[in-house]
Protein backbone atom coordinates (compact mmCIF):
# COMPACT_ATOMS: atom_id res chain seq x y z
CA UNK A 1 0.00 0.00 0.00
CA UNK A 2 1.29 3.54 -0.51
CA UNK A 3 1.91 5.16 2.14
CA UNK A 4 2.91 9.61 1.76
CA UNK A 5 4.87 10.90 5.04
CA UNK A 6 5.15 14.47 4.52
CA UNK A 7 6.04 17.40 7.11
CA UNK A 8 4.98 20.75 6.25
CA UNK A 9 6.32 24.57 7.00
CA UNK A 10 6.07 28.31 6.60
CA UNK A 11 8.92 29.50 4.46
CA UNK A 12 10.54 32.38 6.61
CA UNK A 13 12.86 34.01 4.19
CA UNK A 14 14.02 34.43 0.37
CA UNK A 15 17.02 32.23 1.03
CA UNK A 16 15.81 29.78 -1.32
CA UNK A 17 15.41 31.83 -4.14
CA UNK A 18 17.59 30.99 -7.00
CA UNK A 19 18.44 27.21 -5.15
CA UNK A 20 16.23 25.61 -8.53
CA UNK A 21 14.24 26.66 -10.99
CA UNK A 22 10.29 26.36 -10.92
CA UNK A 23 7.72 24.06 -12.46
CA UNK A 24 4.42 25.32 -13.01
CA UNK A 25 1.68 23.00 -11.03
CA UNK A 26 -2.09 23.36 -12.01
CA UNK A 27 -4.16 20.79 -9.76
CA UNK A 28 -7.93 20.66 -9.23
CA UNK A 29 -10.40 18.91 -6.40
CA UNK A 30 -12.94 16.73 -7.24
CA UNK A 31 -13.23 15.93 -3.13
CA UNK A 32 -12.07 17.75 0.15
CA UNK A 33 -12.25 16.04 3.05
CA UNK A 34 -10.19 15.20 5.75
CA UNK A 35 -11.14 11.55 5.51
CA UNK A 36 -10.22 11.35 1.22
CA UNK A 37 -9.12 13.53 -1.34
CA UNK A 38 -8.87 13.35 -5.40
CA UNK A 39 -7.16 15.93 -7.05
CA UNK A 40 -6.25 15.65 -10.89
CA UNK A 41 -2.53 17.73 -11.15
CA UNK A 42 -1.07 19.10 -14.29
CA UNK A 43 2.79 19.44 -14.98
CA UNK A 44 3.76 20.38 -18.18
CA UNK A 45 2.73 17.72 -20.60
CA UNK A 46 1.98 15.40 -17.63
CA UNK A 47 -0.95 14.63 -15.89
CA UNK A 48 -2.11 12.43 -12.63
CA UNK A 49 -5.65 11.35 -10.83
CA UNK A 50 -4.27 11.19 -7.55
CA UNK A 51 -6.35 9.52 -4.41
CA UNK A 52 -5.41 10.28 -0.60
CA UNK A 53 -6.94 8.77 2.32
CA UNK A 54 -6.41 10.14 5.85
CA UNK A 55 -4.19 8.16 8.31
CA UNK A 56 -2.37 11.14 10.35
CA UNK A 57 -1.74 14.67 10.48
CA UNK A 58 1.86 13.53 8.90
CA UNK A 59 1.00 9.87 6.81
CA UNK A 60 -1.88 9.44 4.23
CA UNK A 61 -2.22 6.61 2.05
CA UNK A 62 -1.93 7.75 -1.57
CA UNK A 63 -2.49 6.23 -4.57
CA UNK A 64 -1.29 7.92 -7.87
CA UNK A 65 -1.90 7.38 -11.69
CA UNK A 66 -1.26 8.75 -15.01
CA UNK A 67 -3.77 10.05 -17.05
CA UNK A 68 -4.05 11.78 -20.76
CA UNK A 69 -3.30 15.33 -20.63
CA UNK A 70 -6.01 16.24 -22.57
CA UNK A 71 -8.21 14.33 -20.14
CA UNK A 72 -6.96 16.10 -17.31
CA UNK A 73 -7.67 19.51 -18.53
CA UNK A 74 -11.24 18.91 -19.29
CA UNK A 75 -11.24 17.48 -15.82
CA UNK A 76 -9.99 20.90 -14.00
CA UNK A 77 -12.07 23.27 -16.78
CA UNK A 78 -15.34 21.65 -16.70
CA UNK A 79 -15.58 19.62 -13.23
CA UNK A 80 -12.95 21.00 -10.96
CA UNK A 81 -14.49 24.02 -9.17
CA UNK A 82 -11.07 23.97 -6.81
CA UNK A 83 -8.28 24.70 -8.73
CA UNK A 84 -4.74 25.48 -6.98
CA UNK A 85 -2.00 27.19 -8.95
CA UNK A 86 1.50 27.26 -8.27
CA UNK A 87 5.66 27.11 -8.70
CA UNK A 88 7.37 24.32 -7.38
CA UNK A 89 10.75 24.14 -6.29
CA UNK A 90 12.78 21.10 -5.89
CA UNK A 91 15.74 21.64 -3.43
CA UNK A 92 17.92 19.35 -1.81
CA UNK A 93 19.54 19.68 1.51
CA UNK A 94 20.57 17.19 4.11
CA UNK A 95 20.02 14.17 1.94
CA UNK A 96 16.02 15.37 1.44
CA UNK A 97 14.36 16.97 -1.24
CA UNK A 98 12.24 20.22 0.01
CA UNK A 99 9.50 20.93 -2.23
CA UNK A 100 9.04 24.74 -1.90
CA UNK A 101 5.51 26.12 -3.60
CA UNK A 102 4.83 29.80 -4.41
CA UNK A 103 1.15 29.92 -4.65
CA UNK A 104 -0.64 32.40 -7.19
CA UNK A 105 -4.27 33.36 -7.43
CA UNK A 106 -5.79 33.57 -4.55
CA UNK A 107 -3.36 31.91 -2.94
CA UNK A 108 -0.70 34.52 -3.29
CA UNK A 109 1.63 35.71 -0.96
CA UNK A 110 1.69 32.17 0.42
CA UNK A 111 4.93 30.16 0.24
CA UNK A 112 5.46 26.65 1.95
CA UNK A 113 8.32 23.68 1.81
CA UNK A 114 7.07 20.20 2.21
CA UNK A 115 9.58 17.34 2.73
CA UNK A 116 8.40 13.72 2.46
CA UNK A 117 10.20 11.24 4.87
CA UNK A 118 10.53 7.33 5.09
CA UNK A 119 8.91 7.49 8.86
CA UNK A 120 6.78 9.86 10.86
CA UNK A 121 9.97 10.20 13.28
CA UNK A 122 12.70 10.30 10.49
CA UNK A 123 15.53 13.11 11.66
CA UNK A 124 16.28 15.84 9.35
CA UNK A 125 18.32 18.91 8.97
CA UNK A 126 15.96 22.13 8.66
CA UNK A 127 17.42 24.78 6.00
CA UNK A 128 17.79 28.33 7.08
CA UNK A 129 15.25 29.53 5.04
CA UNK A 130 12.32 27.20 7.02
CA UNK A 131 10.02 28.60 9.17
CA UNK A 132 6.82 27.57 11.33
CA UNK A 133 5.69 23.90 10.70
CA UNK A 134 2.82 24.05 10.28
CA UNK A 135 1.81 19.96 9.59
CA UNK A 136 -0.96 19.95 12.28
CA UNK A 137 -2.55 22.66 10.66
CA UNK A 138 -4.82 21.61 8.50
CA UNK A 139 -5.82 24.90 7.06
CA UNK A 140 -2.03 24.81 5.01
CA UNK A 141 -2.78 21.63 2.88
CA UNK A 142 -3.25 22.57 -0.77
CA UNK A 143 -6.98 20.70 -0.78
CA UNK A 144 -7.84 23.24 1.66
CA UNK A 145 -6.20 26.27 0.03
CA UNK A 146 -8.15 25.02 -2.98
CA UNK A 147 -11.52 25.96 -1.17
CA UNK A 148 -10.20 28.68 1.61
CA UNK A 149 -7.93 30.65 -0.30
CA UNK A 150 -4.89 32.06 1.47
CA UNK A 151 -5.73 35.60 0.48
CA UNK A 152 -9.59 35.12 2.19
CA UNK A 153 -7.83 34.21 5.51
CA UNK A 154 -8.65 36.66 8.26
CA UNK A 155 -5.30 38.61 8.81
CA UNK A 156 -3.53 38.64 12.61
């Protein structure tokens, strides 16, 4: 079964700005729930229908599969009222990769770095540029930012 182990944080500073170049990621919800999620996820020519199933705030079971492009983009035009938009950043440091997103949209202004791990109590070496986790908080996964929009978030 496949299992997704993935911490997530705030990114505190530019520091990882010019570390790798972006890919632009286009994804859309067909479901939002805590308990299971399908998204369909563009990436250049590539597309996925891509299942997640609750099992922690840090593990999910996920379950992943190509599909046509075309497919996929009639899938976020015509059903997909939850569509995320976004670079993505793949930097390594201490033997990880960091996945750092800039959101766009209505999402702007909202960076975060995601690193997936082998176990929920894995070690790892934080980069300078990380700040806040914010895995317990649900209100930073991209399903959610799909229907709560960073930029609708009540301000501190």
């Amino acid at each position: 079964m496949a299992m997704e182990i993935e911490r997530r944080f705030r990114v505190a500073n530019d520091g990882w700005r010019g570390l790798a170049e972006g890919v632009r990621y286009r994804q859309g919800y067909l479901s939002v729930e805590k308990e299971r999620t399908v998204r369909v996820r563009v990436v250049g020519e590539q597309a996925w229908l891509t299942l997640k199933g609750h099992v922690t705030d840090v593990s999910r079971h996920e379950f992943e599969y190509a599909i046509p492009l075309a497919d996929a983009q009639t899938i976020l035009d015509s059903m997909c009222p939850m569509v995320v938009d976004k670079l993505r950043y793949r930097i390594e440091h201490g033997g990880f990769v960091w996945e750092v997103d800039e959101f766009f949209g209505e999402n702007a202004g909202l960076v975060m770095a995601e690193i997936e791990l082998p176990a929920e109590d894995t070690p790892f070496a934080k980069p300078a540029w990380l700040g806040e986790e914010v895995t317990h908080d649900g209100r930073y996964t991209n399903a959610h930012l799909s229907k709560n929009p960073y930029t609708r978030w009540p301000k501190a």
